[in-house]
Structure formats: C-alpha cells, structure tokens
C-alpha atoms as a PDB file:
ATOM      1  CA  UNK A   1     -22.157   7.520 184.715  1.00  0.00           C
ATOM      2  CA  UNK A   2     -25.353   8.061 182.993  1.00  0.00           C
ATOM      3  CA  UNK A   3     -28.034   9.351 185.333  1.00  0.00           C
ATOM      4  CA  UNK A   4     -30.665   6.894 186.168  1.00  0.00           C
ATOM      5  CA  UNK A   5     -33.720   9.202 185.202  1.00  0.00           C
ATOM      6  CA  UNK A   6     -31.892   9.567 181.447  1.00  0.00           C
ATOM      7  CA  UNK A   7     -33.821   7.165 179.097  1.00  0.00           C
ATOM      8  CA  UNK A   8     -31.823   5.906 176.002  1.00  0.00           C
ATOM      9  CA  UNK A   9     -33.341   6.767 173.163  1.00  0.00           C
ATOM     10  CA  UNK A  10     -33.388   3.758 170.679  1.00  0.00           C
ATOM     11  CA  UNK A  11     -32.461   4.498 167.344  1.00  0.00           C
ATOM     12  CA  UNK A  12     -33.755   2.600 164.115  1.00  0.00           C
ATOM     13  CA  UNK A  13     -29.879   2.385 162.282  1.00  0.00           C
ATOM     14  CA  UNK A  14     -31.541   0.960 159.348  1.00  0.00           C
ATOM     15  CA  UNK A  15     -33.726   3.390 159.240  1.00  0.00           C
ATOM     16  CA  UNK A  16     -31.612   6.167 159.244  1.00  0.00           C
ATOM     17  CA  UNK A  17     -29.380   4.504 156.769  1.00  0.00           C
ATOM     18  CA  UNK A  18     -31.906   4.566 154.419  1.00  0.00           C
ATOM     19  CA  UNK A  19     -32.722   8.169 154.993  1.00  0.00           C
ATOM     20  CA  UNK A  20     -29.158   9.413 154.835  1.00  0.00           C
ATOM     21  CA  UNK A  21     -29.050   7.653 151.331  1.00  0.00           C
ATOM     22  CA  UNK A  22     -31.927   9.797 149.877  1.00  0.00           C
ATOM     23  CA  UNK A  23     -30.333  12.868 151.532  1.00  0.00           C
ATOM     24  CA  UNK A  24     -27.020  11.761 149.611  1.00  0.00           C
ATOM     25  CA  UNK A  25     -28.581  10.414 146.392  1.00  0.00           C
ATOM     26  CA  UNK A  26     -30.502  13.898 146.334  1.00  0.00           C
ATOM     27  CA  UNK A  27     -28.148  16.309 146.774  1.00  0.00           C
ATOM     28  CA  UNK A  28     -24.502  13.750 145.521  1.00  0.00           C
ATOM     29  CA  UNK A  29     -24.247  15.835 142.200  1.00  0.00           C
ATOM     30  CA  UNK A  30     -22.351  18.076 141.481  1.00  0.00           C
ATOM     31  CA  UNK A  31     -25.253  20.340 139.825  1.00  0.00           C
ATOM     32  CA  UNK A  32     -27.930  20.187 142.194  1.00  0.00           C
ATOM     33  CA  UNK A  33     -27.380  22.005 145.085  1.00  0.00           C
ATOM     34  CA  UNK A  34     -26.226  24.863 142.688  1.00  0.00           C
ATOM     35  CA  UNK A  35     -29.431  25.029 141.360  1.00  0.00           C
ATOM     36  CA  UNK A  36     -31.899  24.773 144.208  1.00  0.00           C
ATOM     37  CA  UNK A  37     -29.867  27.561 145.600  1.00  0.00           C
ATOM     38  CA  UNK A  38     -30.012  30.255 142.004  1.00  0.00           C
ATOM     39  CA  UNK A  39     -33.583  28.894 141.672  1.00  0.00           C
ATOM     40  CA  UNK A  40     -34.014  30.495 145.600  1.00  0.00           C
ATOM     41  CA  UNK A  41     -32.115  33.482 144.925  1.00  0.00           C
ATOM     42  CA  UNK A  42     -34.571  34.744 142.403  1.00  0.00           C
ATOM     43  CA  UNK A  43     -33.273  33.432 139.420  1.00  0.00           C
ATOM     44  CA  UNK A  44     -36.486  32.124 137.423  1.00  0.00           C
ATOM     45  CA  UNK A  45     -35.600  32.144 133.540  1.00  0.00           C
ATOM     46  CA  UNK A  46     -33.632  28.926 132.302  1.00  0.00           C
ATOM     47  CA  UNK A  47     -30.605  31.752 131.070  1.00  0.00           C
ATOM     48  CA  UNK A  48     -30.591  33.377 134.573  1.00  0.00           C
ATOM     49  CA  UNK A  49     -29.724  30.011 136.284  1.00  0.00           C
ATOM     50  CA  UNK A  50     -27.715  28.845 133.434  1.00  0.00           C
ATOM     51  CA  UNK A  51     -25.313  32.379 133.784  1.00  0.00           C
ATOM     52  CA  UNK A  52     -25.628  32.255 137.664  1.00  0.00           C
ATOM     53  CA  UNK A  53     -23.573  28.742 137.332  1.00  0.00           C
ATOM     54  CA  UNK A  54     -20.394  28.461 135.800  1.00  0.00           C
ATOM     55  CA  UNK A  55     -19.337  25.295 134.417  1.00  0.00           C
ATOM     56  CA  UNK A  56     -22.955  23.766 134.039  1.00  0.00           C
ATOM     57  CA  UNK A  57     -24.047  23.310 130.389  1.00  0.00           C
ATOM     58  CA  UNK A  58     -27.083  23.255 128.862  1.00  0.00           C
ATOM     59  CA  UNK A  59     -27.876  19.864 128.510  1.00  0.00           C
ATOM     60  CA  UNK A  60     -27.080  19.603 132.187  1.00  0.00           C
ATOM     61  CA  UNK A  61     -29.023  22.160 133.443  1.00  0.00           C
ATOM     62  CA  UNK A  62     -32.042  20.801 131.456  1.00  0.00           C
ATOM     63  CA  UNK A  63     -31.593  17.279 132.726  1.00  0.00           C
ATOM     64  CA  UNK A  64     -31.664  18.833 136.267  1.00  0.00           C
ATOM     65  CA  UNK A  65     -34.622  20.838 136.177  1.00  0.00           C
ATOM     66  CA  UNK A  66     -36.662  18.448 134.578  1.00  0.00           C
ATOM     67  CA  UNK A  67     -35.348  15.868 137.711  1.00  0.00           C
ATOM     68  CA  UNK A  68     -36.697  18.490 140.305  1.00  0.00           C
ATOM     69  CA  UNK A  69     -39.419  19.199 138.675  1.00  0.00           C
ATOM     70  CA  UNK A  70     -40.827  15.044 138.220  1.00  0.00           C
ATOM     71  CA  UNK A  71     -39.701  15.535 142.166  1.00  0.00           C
ATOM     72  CA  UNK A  72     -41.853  18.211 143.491  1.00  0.00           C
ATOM     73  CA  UNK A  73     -38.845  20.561 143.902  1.00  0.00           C
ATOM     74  CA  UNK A  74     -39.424  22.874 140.941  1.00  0.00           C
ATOM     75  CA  UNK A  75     -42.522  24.201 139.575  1.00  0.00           C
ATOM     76  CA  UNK A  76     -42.195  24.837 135.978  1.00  0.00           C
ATOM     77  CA  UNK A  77     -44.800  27.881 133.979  1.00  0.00           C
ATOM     78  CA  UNK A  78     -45.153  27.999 130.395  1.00  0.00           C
ATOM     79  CA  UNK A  79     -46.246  31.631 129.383  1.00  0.00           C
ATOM     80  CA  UNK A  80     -47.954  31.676 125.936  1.00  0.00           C
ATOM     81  CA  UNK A  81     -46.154  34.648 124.901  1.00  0.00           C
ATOM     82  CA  UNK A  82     -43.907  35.297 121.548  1.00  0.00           C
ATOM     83  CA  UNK A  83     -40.873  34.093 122.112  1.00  0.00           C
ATOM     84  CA  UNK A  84     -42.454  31.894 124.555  1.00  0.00           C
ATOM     85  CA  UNK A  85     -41.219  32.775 128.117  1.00  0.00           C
ATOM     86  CA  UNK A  86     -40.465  29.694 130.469  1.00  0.00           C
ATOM     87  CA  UNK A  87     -40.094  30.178 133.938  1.00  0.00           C
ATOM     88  CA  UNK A  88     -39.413  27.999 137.255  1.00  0.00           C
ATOM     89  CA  UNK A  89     -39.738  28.511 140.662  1.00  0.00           C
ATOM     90  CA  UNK A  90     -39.026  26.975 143.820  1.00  0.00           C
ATOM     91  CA  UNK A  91     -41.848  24.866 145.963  1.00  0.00           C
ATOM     92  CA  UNK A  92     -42.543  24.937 149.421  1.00  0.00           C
ATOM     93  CA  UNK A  93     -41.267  21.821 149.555  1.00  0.00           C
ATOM     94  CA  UNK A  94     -37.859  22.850 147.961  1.00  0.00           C
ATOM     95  CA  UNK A  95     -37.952  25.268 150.599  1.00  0.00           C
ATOM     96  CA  UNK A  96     -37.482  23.628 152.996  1.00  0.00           C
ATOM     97  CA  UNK A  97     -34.686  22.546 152.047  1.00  0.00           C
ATOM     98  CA  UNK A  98     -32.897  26.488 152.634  1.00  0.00           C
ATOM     99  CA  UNK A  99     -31.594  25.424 156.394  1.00  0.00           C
ATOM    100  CA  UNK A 100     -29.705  22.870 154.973  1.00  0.00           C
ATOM    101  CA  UNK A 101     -28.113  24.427 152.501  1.00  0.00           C
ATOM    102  CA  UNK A 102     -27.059  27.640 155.080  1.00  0.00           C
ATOM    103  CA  UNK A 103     -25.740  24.841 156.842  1.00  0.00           C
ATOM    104  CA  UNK A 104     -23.428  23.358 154.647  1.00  0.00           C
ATOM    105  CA  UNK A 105     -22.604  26.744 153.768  1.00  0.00           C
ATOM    106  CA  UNK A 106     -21.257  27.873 156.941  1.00  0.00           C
ATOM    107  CA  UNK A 107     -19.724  24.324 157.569  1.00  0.00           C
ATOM    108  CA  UNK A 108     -17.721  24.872 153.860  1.00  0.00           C
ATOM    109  CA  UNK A 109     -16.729  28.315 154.647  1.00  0.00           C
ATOM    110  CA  UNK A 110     -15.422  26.768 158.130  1.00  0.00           C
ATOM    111  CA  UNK A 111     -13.838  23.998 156.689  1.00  0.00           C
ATOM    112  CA  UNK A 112     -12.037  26.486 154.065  1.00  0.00           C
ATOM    113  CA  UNK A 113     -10.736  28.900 157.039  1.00  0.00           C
ATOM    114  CA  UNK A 114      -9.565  25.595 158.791  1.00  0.00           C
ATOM    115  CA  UNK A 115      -7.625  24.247 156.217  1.00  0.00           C
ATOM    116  CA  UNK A 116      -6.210  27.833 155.251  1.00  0.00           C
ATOM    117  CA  UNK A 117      -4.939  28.007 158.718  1.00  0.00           C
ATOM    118  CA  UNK A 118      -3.024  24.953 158.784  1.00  0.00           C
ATOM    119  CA  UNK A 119      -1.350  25.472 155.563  1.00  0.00           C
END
C-alpha cells in the first residue's frame, strides 16, 4: 500500500522519449563513445586518438571529430607551426558526459562477469 503522505510524481513519457532518443542518437555509434573517452584520457593529436582506437579509420575518425566539434563536444586548435600541429580537446560540456561513461563501464564489465559465469 502506498503511504498516503507519498505524492506520485507525474512523469512527461513523451518527454522522456524524446530525451532518451538524443541520448541514443548521440552516443548509437559504434565510434563515438571511443572517442570522447581517448579525447578525456589525454589524447589530443588526431594520431594519438587514431592509435588509441583499433579498428577506426581515418576517414572515420575525421567524420567524428568534425560531428563533436559542430556539437560543442570538441574544441579543435590550429597551431601555425611547420608541419602544422592540430590539436583537440574536450569541453566542459563533453565533460560532463565522464559519469556516464564510468557508468556504462562498470555496467559492461558487470554484464561480462555475468555472462562468464553462466557459461
């Protein structure tokens, strides 16, 4: 029996629909998530998250960084230097985006250990 002091809290469905899409559309690649997360482990140079990401080519990791950077997630330095010398970093806003990544981290690693398990 629900307690007569607890007030349901009403929930906009259609709302949150819509918000779990952008969370999904976001982060749905395959590439993405890889990248926010070498990008936030200190890797700045396009070569130092290309290397720290097996599988991803080129092309891909281009068409990625230019997507997070049009989104506010990447902020992208040209140095005028010979050979010129490139180099992106995370925003705040990408930031904030660390806690959910440690979260599906742990929840992967769990899921691997559980599945081990019942093998």
């Amino acid at each position: 029996m629900i307690p007569l002091n607890f007030a349901v809290m009403e929930r906009d469905q259609t709302e949150e629909l819509r918000a779990l899409q952008d969370t999904l559309y976001f982060i749905g690649g395959k590439w993405r998530i890889p990248v926010i997360n070498s990008i936030c482990n200190g890797n700045r140079r396009f070569r130092e998250i290309e290397r720290s990401i097996p599988g991803i080519t080129t092309r891909m990791l281009s068409k990625e960084l230019k997507d997070m950077e049009l989104n506010k997630l990447v902020k992208r330095t040209v140095y005028p230097e010979t050979p010129v010398l490139i180099v992106y970093e995370p925003t705040e806003y990408c930031r904030t985006f660390g806690n959910i990544i440690q979260e599906m981290i742990s929840w992967g690693r769990e899921h691997r250990r559980v599945i081990v398990e019942d093998r």
